[in-house]
N, C-alpha and C. Protein backbone atom coordinates (compact mmCIF):
# COMPACT_ATOMS: atom_id res chain seq x y z
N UNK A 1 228.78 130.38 125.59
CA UNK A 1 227.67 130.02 124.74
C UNK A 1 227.20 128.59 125.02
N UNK A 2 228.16 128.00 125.38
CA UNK A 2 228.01 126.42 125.19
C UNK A 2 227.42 125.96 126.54
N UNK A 3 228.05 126.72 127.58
CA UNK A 3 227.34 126.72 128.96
C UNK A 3 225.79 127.02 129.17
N UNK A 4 225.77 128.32 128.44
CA UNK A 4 224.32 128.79 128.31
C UNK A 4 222.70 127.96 127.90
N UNK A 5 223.72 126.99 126.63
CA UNK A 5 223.01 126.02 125.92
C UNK A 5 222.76 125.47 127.01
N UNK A 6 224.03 124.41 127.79
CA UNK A 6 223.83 123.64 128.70
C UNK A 6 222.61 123.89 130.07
N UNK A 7 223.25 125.23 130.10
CA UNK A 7 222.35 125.66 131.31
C UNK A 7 220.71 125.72 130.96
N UNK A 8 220.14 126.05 129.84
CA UNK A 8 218.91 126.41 129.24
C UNK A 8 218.62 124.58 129.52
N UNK A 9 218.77 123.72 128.49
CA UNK A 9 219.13 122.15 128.73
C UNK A 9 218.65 121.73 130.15
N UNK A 10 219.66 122.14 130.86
CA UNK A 10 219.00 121.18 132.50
C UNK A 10 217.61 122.47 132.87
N UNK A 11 217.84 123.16 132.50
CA UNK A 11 216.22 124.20 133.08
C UNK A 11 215.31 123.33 132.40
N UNK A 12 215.11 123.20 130.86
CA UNK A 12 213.87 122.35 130.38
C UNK A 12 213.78 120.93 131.03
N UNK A 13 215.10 120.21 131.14
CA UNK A 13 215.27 118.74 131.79
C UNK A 13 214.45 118.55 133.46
N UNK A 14 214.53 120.11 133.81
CA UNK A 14 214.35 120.54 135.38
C UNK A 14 212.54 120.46 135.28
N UNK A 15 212.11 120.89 134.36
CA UNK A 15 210.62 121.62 134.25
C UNK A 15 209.89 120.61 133.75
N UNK A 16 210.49 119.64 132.46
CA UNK A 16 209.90 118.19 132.35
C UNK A 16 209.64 117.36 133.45
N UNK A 17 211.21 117.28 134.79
CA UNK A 17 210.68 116.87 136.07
C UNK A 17 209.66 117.43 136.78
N UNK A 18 209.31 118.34 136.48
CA UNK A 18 208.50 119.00 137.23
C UNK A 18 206.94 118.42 136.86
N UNK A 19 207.16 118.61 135.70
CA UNK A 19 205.50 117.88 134.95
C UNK A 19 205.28 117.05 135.03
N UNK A 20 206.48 116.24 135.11
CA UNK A 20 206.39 114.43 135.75
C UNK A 20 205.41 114.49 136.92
N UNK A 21 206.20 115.38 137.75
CA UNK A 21 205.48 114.93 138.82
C UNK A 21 204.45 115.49 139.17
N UNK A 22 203.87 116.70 138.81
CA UNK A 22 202.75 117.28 138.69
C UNK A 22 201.43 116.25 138.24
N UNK A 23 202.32 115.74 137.11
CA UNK A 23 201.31 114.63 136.83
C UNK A 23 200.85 112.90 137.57
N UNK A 24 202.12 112.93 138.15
CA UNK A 24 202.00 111.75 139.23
C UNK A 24 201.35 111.91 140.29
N UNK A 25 201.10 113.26 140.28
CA UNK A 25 200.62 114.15 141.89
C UNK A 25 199.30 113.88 141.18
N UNK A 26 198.96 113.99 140.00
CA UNK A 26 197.07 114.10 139.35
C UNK A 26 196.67 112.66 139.69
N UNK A 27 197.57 112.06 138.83
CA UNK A 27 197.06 110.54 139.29
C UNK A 27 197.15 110.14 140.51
N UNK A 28 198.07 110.37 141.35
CA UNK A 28 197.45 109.79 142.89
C UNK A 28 196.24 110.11 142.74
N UNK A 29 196.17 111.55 143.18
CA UNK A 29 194.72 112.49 143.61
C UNK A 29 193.48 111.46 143.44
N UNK A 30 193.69 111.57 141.61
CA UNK A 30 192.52 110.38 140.59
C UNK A 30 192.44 109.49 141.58
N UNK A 31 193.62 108.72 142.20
CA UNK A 31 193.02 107.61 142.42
C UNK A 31 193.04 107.41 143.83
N UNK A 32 192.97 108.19 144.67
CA UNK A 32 192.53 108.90 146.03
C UNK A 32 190.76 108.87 145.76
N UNK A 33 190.33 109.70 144.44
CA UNK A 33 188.79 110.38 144.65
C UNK A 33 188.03 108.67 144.15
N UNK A 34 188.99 107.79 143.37
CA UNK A 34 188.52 106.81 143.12
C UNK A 34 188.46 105.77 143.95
N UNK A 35 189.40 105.56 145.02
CA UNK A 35 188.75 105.02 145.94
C UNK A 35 187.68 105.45 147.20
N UNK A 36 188.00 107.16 147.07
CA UNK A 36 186.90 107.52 148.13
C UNK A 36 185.67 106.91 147.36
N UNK A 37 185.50 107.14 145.93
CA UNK A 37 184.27 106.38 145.73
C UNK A 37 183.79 105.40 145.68
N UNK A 38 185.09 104.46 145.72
CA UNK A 38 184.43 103.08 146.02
C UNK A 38 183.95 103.03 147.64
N UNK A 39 184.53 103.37 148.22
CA UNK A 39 184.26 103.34 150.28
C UNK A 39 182.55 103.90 149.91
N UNK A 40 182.35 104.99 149.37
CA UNK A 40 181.29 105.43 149.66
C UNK A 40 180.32 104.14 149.10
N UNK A 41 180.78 103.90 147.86
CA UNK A 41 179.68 102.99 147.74
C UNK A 41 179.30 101.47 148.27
N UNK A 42 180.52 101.35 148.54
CA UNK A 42 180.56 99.74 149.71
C UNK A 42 179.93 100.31 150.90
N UNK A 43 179.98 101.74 151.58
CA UNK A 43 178.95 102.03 152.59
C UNK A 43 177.21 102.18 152.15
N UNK A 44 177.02 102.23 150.93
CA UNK A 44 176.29 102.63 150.75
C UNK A 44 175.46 101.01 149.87
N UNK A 45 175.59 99.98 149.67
CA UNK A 45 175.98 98.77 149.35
C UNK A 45 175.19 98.43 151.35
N UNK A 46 176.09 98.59 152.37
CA UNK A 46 176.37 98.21 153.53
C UNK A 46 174.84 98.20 153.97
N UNK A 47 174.39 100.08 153.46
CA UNK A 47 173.48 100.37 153.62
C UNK A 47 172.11 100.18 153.47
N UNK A 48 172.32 99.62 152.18
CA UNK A 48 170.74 98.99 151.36
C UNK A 48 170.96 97.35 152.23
N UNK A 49 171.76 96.84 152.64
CA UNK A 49 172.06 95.42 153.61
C UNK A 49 171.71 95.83 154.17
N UNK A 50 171.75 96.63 155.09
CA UNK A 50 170.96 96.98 156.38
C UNK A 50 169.56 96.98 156.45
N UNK A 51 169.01 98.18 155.56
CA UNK A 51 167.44 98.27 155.34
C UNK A 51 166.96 96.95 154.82
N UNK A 52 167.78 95.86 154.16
CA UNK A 52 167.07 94.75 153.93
C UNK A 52 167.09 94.26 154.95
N UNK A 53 167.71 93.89 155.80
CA UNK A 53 168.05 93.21 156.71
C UNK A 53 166.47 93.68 157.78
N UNK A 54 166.34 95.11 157.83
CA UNK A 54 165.57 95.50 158.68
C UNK A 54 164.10 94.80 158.11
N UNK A 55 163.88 95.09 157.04
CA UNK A 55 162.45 94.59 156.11
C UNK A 55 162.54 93.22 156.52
N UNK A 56 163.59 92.36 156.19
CA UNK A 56 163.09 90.93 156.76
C UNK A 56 162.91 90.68 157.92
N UNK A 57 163.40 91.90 159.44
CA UNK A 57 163.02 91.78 160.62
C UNK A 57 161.63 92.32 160.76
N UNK A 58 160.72 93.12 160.08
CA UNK A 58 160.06 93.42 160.15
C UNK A 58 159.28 92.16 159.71
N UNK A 59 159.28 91.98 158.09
CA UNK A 59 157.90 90.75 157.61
C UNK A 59 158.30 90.05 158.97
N UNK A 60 159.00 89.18 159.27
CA UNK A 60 159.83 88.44 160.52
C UNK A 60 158.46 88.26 161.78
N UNK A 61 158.23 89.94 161.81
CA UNK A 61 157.71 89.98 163.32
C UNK A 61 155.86 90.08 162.63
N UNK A 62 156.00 90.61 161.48
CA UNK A 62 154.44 90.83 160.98
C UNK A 62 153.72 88.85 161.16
N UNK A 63 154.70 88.28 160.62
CA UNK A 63 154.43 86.48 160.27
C UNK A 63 154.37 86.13 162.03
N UNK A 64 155.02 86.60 162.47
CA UNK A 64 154.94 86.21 164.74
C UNK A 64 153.45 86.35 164.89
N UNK A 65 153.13 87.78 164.58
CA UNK A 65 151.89 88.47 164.88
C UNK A 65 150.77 87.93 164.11
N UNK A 66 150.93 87.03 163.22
CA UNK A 66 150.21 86.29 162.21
C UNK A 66 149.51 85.09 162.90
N UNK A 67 151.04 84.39 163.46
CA UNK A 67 150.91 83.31 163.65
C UNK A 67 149.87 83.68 165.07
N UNK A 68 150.40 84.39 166.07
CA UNK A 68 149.60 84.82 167.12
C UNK A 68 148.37 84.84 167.26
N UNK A 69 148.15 85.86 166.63
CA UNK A 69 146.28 85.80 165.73
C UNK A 69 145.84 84.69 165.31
N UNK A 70 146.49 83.54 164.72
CA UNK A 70 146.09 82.38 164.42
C UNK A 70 145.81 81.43 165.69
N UNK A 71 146.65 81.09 166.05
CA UNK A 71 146.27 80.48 167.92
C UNK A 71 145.69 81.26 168.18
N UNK A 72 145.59 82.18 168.56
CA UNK A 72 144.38 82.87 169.46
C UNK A 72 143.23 82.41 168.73
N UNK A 73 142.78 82.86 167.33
CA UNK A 73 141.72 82.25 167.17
C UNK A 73 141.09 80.30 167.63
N UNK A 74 142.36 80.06 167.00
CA UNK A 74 142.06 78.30 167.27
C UNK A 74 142.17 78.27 168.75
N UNK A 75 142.93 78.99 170.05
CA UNK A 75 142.27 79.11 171.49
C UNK A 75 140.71 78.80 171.27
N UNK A 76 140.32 80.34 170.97
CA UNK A 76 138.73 80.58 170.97
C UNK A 76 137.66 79.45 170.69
N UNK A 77 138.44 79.23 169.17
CA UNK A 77 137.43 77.69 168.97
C UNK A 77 137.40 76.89 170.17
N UNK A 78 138.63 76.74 170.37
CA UNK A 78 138.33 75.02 171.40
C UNK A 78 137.76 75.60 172.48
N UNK A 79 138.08 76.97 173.32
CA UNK A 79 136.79 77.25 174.43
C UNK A 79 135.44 77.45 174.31
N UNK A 80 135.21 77.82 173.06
CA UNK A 80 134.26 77.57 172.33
C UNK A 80 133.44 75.95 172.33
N UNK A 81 134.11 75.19 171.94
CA UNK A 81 133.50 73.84 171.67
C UNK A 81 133.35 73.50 173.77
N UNK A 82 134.87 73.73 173.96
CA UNK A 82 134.86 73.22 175.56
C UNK A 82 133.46 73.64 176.44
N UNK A 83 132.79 74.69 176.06
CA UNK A 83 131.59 75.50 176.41
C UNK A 83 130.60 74.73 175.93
N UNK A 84 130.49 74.38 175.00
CA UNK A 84 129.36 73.55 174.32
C UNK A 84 129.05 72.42 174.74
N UNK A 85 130.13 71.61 175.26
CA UNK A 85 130.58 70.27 175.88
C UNK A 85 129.73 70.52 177.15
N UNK A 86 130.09 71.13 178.16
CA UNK A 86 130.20 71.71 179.16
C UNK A 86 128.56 71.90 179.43
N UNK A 87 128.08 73.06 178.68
CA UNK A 87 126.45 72.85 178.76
C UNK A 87 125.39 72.31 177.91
């Protein structure tokens, strides 16, 4: 009888271990999906850096093409005036 007790005893003692770790097994997992979500969002973080990065290479080259157009015009003037001089 007393064995039986005993024996019933380490089966529940056995099955509490078991839930232990069932449950240690959840929380890794948890915090497995919680860092996949941080990665995703530091890539995704990485990502909006990038497209900014690209937008300021872009205004970047629009302000080149600005400036370009600007000398060229002030070229024009002075061949302009140099022409006037000239005849």
């Amino acid at each position: 009888m007393q064995a039986d007790a005993l024996t019933m005893q380490a089966d529940a003692l056995t099955l509490q271990a078991d839930a232990l770790t069932l449950q240690a097994d959840a929380l890794t997992l948890q915090a497995d999906a919680l860092t996949l979500q941080a990665d995703v969002l530091t890539l995704q973080a990485d990502a909006l850096t990038l497209q900014a990065d690209a937008l300021t290479l872009q205004a970047d080259a629009l302000t080149l093409q600005a400036d370009a157009l600007t000398l060229s015009c002030i070229a024009k003037f002075n061949l302009l005036r140099i022409n006037e001089m000239l005849y």
